[in-house]
C-alpha atoms as a PDB file:
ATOM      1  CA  UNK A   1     128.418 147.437 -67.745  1.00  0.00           C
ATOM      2  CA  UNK A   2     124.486 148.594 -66.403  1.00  0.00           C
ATOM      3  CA  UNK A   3     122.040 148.615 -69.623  1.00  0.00           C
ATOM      4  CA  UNK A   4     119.909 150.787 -67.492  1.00  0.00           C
ATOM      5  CA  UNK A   5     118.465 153.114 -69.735  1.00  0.00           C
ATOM      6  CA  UNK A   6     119.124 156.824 -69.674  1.00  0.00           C
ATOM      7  CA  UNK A   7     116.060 159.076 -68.886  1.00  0.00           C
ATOM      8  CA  UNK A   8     116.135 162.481 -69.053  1.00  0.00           C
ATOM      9  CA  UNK A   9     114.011 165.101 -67.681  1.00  0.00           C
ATOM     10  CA  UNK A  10     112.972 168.768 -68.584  1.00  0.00           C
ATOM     11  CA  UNK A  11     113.161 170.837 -65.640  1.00  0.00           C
ATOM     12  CA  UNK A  12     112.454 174.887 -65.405  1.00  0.00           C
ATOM     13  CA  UNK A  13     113.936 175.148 -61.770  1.00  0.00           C
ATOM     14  CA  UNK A  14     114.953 173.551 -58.421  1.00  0.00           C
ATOM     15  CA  UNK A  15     111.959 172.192 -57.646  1.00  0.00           C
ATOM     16  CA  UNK A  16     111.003 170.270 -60.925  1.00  0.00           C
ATOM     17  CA  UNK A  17     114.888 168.907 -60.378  1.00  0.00           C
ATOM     18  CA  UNK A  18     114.276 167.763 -56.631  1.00  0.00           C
ATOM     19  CA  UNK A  19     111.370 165.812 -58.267  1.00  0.00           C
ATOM     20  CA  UNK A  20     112.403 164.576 -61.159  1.00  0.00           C
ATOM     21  CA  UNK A  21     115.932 163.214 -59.575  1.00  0.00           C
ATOM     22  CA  UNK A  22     113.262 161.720 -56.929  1.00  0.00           C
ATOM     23  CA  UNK A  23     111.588 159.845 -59.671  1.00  0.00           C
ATOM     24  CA  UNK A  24     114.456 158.337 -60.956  1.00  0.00           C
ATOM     25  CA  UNK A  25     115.503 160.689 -63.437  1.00  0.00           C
ATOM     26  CA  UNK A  26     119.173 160.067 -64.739  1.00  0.00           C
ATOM     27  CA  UNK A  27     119.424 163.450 -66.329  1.00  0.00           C
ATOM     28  CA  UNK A  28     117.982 167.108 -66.812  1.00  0.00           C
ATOM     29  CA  UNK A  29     117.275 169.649 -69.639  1.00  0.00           C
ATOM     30  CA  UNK A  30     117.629 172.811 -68.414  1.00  0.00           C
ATOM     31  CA  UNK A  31     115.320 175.417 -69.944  1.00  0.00           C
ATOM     32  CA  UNK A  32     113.133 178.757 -69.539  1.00  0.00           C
ATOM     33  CA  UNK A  33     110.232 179.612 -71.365  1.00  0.00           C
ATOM     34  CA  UNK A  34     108.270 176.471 -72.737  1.00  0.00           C
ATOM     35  CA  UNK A  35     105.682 178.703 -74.705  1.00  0.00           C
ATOM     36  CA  UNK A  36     109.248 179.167 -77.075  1.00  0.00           C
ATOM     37  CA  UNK A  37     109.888 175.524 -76.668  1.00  0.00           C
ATOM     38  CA  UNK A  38     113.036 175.936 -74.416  1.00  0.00           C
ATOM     39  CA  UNK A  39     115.236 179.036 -74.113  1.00  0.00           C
ATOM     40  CA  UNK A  40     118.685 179.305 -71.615  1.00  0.00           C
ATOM     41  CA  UNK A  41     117.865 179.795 -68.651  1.00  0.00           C
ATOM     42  CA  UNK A  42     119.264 182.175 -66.110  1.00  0.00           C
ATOM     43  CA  UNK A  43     122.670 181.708 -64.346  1.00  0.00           C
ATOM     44  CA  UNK A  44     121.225 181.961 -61.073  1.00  0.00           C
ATOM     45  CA  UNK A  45     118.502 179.188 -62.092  1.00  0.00           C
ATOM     46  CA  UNK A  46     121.347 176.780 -62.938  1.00  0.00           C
ATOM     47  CA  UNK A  47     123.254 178.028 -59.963  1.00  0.00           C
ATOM     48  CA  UNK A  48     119.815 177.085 -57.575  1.00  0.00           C
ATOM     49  CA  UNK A  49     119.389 173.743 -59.509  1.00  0.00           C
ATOM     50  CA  UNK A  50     122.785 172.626 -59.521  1.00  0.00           C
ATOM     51  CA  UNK A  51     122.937 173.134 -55.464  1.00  0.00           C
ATOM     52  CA  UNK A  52     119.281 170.836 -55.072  1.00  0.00           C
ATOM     53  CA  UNK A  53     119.946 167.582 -57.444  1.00  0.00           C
ATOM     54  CA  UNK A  54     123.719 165.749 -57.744  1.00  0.00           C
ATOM     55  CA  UNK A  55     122.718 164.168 -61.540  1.00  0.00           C
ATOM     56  CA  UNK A  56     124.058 165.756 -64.679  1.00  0.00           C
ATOM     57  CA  UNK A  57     122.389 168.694 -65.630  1.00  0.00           C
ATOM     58  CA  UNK A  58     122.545 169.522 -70.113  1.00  0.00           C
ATOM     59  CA  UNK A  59     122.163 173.555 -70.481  1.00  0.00           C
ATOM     60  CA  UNK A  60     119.994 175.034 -73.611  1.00  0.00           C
ATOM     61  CA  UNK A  61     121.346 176.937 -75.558  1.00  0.00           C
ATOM     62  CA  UNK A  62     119.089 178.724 -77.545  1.00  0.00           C
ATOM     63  CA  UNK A  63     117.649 182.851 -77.082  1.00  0.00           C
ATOM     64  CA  UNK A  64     114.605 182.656 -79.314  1.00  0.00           C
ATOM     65  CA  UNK A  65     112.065 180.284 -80.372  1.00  0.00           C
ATOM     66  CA  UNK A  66     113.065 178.526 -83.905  1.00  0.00           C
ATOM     67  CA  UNK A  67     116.113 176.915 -85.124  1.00  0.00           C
ATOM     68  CA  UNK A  68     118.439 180.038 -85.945  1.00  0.00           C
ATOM     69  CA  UNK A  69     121.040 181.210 -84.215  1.00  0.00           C
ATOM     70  CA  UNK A  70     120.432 184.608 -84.127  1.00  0.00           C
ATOM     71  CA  UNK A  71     123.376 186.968 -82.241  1.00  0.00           C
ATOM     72  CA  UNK A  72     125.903 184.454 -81.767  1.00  0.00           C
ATOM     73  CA  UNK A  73     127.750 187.002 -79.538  1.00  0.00           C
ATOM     74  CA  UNK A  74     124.871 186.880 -77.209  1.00  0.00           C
ATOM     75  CA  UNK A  75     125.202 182.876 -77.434  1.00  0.00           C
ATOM     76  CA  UNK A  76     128.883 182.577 -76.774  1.00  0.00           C
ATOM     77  CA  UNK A  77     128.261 185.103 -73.644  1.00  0.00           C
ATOM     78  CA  UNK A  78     125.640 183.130 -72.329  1.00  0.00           C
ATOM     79  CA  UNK A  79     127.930 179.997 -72.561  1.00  0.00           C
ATOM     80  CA  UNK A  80     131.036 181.831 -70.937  1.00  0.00           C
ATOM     81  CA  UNK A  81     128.479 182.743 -68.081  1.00  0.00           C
ATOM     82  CA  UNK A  82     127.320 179.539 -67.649  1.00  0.00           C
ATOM     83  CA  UNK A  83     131.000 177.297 -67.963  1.00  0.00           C
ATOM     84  CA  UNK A  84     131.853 180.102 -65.152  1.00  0.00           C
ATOM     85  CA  UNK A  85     128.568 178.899 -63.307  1.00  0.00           C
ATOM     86  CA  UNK A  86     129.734 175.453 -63.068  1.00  0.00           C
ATOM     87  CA  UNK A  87     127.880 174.314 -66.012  1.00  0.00           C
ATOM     88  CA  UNK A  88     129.881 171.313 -68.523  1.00  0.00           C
ATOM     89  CA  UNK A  89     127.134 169.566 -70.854  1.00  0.00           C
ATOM     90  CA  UNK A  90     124.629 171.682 -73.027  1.00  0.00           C
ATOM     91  CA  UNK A  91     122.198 171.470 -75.436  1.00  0.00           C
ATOM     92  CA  UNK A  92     122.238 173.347 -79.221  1.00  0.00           C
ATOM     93  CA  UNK A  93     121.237 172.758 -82.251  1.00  0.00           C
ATOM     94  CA  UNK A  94     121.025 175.749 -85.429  1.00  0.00           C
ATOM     95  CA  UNK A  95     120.040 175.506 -88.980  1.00  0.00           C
ATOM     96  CA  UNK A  96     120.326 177.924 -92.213  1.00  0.00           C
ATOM     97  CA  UNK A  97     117.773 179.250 -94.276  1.00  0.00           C
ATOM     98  CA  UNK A  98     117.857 176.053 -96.376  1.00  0.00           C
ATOM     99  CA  UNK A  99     117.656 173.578 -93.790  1.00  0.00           C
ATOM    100  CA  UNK A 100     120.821 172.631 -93.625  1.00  0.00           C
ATOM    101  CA  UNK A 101     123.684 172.396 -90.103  1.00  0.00           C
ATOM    102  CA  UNK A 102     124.499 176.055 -89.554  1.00  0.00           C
ATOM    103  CA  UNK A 103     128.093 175.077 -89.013  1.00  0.00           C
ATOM    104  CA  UNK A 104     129.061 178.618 -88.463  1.00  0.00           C
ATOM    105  CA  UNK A 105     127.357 179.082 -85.356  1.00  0.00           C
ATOM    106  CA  UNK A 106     127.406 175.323 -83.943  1.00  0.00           C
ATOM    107  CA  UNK A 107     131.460 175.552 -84.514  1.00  0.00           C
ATOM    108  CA  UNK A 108     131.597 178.798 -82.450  1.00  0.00           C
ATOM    109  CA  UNK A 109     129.347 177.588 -79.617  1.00  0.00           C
ATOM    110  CA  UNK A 110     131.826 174.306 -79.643  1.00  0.00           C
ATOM    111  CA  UNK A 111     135.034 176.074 -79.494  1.00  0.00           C
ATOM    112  CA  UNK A 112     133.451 178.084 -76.329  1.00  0.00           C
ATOM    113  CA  UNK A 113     132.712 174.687 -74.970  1.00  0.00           C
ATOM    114  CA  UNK A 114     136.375 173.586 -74.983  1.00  0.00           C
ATOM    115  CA  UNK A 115     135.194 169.662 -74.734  1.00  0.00           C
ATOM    116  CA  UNK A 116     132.098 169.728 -73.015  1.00  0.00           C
ATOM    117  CA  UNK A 117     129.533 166.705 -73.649  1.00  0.00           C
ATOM    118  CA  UNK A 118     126.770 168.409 -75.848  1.00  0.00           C
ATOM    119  CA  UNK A 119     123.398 167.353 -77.510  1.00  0.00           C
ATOM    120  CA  UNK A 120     122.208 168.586 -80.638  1.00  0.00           C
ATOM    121  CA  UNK A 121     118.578 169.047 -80.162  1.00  0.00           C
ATOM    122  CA  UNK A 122     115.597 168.771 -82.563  1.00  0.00           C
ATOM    123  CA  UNK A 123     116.781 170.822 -84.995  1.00  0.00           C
ATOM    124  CA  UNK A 124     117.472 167.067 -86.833  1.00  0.00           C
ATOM    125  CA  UNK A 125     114.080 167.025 -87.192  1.00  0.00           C
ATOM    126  CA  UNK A 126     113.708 169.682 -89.594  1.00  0.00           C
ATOM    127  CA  UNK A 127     116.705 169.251 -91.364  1.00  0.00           C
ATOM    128  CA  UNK A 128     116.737 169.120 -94.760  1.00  0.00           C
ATOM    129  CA  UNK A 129     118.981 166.407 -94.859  1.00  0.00           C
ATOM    130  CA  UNK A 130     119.339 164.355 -91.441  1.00  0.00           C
ATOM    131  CA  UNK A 131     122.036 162.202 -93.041  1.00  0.00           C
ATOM    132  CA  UNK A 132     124.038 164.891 -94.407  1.00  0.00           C
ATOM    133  CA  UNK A 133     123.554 167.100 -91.122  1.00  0.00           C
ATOM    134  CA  UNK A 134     124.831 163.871 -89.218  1.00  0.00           C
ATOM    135  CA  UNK A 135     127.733 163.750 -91.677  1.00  0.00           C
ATOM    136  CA  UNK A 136     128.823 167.378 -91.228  1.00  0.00           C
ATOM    137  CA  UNK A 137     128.984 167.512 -87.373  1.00  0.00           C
ATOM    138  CA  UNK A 138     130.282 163.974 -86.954  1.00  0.00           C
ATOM    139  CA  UNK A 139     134.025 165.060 -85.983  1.00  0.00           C
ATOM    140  CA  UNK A 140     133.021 168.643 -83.737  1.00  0.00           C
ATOM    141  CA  UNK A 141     134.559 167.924 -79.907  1.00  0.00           C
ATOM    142  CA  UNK A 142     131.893 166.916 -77.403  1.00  0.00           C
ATOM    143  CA  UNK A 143     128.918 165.781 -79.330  1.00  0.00           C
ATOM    144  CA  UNK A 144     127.450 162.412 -77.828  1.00  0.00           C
ATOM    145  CA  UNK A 145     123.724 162.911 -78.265  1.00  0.00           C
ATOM    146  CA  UNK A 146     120.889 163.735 -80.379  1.00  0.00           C
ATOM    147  CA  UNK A 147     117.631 164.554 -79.237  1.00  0.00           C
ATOM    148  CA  UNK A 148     115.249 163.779 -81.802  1.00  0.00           C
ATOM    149  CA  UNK A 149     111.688 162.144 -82.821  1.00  0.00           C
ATOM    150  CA  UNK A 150     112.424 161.250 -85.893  1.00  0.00           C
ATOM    151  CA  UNK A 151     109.769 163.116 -87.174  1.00  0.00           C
ATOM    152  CA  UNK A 152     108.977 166.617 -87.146  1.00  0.00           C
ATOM    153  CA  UNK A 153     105.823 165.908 -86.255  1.00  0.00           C
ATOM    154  CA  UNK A 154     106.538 163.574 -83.155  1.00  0.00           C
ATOM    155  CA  UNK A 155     107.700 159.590 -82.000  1.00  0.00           C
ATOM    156  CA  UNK A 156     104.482 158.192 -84.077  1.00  0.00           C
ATOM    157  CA  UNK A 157     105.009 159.150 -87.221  1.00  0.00           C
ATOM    158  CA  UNK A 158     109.321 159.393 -86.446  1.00  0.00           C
ATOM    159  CA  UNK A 159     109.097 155.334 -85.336  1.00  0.00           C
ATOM    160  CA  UNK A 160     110.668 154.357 -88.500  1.00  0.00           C
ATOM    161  CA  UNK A 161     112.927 156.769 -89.146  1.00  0.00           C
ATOM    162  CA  UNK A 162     114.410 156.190 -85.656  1.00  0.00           C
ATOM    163  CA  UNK A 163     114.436 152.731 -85.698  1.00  0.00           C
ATOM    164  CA  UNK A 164     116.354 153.024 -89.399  1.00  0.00           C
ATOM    165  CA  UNK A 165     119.072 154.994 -87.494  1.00  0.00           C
ATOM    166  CA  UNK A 166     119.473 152.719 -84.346  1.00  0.00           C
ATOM    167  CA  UNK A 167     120.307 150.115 -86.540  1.00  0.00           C
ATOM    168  CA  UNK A 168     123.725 152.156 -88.060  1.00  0.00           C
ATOM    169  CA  UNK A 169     125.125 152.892 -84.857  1.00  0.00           C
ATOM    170  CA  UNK A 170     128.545 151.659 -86.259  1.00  0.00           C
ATOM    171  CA  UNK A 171     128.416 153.895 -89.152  1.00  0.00           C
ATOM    172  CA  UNK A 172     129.914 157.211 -89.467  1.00  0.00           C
ATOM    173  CA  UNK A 173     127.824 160.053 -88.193  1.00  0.00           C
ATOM    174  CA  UNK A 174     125.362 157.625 -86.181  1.00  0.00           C
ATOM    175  CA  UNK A 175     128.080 157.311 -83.212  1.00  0.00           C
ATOM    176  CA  UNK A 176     125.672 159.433 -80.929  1.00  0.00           C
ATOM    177  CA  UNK A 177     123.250 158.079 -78.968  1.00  0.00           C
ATOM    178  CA  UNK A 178     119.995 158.477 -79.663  1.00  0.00           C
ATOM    179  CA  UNK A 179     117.741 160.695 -77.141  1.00  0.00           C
ATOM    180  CA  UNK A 180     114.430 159.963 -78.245  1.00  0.00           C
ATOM    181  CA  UNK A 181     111.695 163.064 -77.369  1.00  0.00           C
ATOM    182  CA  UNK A 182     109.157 164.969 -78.802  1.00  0.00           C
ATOM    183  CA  UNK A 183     105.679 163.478 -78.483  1.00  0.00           C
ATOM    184  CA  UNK A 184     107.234 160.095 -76.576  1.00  0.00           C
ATOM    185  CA  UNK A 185     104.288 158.055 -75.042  1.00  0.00           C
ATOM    186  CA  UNK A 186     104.836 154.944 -73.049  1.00  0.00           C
ATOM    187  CA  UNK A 187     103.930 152.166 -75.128  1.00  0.00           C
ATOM    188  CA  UNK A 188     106.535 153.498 -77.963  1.00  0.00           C
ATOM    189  CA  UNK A 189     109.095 152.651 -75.379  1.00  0.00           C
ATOM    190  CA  UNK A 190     109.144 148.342 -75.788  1.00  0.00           C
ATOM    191  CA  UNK A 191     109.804 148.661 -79.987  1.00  0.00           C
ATOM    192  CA  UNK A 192     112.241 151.605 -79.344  1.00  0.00           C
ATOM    193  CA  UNK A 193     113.917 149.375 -76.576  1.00  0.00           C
ATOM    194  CA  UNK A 194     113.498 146.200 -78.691  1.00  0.00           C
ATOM    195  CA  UNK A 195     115.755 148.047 -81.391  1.00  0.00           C
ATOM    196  CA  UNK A 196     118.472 148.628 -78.993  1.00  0.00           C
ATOM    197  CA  UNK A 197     117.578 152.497 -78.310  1.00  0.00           C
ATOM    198  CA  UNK A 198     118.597 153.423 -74.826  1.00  0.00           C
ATOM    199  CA  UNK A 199     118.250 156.880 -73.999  1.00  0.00           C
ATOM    200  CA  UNK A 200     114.644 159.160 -73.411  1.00  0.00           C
ATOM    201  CA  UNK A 201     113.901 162.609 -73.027  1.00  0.00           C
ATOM    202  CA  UNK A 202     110.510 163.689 -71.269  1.00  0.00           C
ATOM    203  CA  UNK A 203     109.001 167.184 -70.672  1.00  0.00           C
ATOM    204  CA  UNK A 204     104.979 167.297 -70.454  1.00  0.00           C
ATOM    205  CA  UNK A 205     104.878 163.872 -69.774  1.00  0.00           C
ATOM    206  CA  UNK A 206     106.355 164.396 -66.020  1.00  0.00           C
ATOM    207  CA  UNK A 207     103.745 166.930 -65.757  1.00  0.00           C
ATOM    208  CA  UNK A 208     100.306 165.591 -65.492  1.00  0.00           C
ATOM    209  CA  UNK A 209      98.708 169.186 -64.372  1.00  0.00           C
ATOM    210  CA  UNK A 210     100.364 170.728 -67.718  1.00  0.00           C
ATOM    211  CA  UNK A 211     103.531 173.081 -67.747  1.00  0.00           C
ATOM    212  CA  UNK A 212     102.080 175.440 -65.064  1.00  0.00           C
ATOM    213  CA  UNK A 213     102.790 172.671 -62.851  1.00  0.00           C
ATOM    214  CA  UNK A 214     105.802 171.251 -61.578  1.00  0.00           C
ATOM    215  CA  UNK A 215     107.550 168.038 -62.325  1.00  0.00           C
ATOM    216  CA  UNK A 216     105.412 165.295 -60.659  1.00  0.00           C
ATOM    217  CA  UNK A 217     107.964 162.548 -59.060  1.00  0.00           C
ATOM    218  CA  UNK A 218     105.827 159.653 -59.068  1.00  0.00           C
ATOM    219  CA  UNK A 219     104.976 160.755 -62.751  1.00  0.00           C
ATOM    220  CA  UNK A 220     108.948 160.428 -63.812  1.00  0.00           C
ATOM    221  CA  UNK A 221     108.785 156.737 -61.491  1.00  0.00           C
ATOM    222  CA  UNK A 222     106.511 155.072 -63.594  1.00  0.00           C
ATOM    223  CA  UNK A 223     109.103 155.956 -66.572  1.00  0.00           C
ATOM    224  CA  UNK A 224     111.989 154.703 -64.335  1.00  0.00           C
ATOM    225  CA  UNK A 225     110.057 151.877 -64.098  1.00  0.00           C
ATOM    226  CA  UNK A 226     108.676 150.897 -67.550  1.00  0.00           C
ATOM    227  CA  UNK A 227     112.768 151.471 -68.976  1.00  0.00           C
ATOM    228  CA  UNK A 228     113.819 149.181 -66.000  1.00  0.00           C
ATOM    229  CA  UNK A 229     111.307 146.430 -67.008  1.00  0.00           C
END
C-alpha cells in the first residue's frame, strides 16, 4: 500500500485545476467566492473543471459565508444539480446557534448524497465540542474526512490539538482522516507527518501572487515534494 501523502488543492476553475494537478496535486476543493471563504460553485464551473483534470474533485457545499445552513432547500438543489453534473465527493460542514453539529441539515445534505465520500470542513474548528461533534456524525454514510486546523485560529496554535487526535485514530469518531488546512505552512508538515497525519489541504499557499491569481504549479510541486520527502 503507497504512504504517499494526500494533498489537496483549492481551485476556483479550470485553470487553477490544470495547475494544481500539474504540481502534483492528489485532490481539489472546489469553491467560488474566497472573500466568503468558499461558497458552491456553479454547475458549469464543475462541468469545465471536471473535463481539464482526471483527479478527484470534493464539491462545497455551502451558500453563505459562516457555519449555518441557511435554506436547506436551496442546499439539497444545489446537490441534486451537481450529483446530475457528474459530481460524487463534497464538502459540508453546519453548526447551531450553540456550537454544536447541526444534525438536521448535515443528515439532509447526506441522504441527498446517497453514499458519496464527503468532508466535513472547518466548522470542527468552532465547535463547541469537537469530541462530541465527532461523536454525533460518526455513523452518517460517506464521511471519510475532516478538514480542520485544530484551532480556530490556524495549524500554530491547532498543533496540539491535532496531534492529540492523530493519536486516537482507532477510537470511535476519530475513523476519518485528518485533512489538515487553515493557516498550514511548510515546516508544520515534518511533526504533523512524524505523528502519522497523512492528508493536507492548501489554498493561498499555491498562490504566491494572492487569490487574484491563479494556482501556481511549481508552487503546489514544492508541496508534492516536501510530503514525498
Amino acid at each position: 500500500m503507497s504512504n504517499r501523502a494526500v494533498l489537496e488543492v483549492i481551485a476556483l476553475d479550470a485553470e487553477d485545476a490544470v495547475a494544481a494537478q500539474a504540481g502534483g496535486a492528489d485532490r481539489l476543493e472546489l469553491v467560488t467566492d474566497m472573500a466568503a471563504d468558499g461558497l458552491t460553485p456553479s454547475r458549469g464551473t464543475f462541468a469545465a473543471i471536471r473535463s481539464a483534470v482526471d483527479i478527484p474533485l470534493r464539491v462545497m457545499l455551502r451558500m453563505a459565508d459562516g457555519f449555518a445552513a441557511g435554506d436547506i432547500d436551496v442546499l439539497v438543489d444545489k446537490v441534486r444539480e451537481m450529483r446530475e453534473a457528474g459530481a460524487d465527493e463534497f464538502v459540508l460542514g453546519f453548526l447551531d446557534e450553540d456550537g454544536h453539529a447541526d444534525l438536521v441539515a448535515v443528515e439532509r445534505l447526506v441522504a441527498e448524497l446517497d453514499g458519496c465520500r464527503w468532508t466535513f470542513h472547518r466548522a470542527i474548528d468552532r465547535a463547541a465540542d469537537r469530541d462530541a461533534l465527532r461523536k454525533q456524525l460518526a455513523d452518517l454514510p460517506g464521511l471519510d474526512t475532516y478538514l480542520t486546523a485544530g484551532s480556530p485560529a490556524g495549524v500554530d496554535e491547532g498543533v496540539p490539538t491535532l496531534l492529540a487526535e492523530a493519536a486516537r485514530t482507532r477510537e470511535p469518531g476519530y475513523e476519518a482522516q485528518i485533512l489538515v488546512g487553515g493557516g498550514l505552512q511548510l515546516h508544520h508538515l515534518p511533526q504533523l507527518r512524524a505523528a502519522g497525519i497523512d492528508a493536507f489541504h492548501i489554498g493561498g499557499a499555491a498562490r504566491p501572487a494572492g487569490w487574484s491569481a491563479p494556482v501556481d504549479a511549481t508552487a503546489v510541486r514544492q508541496w508534492r515534494e516536501a510530503l514525498d520527502t
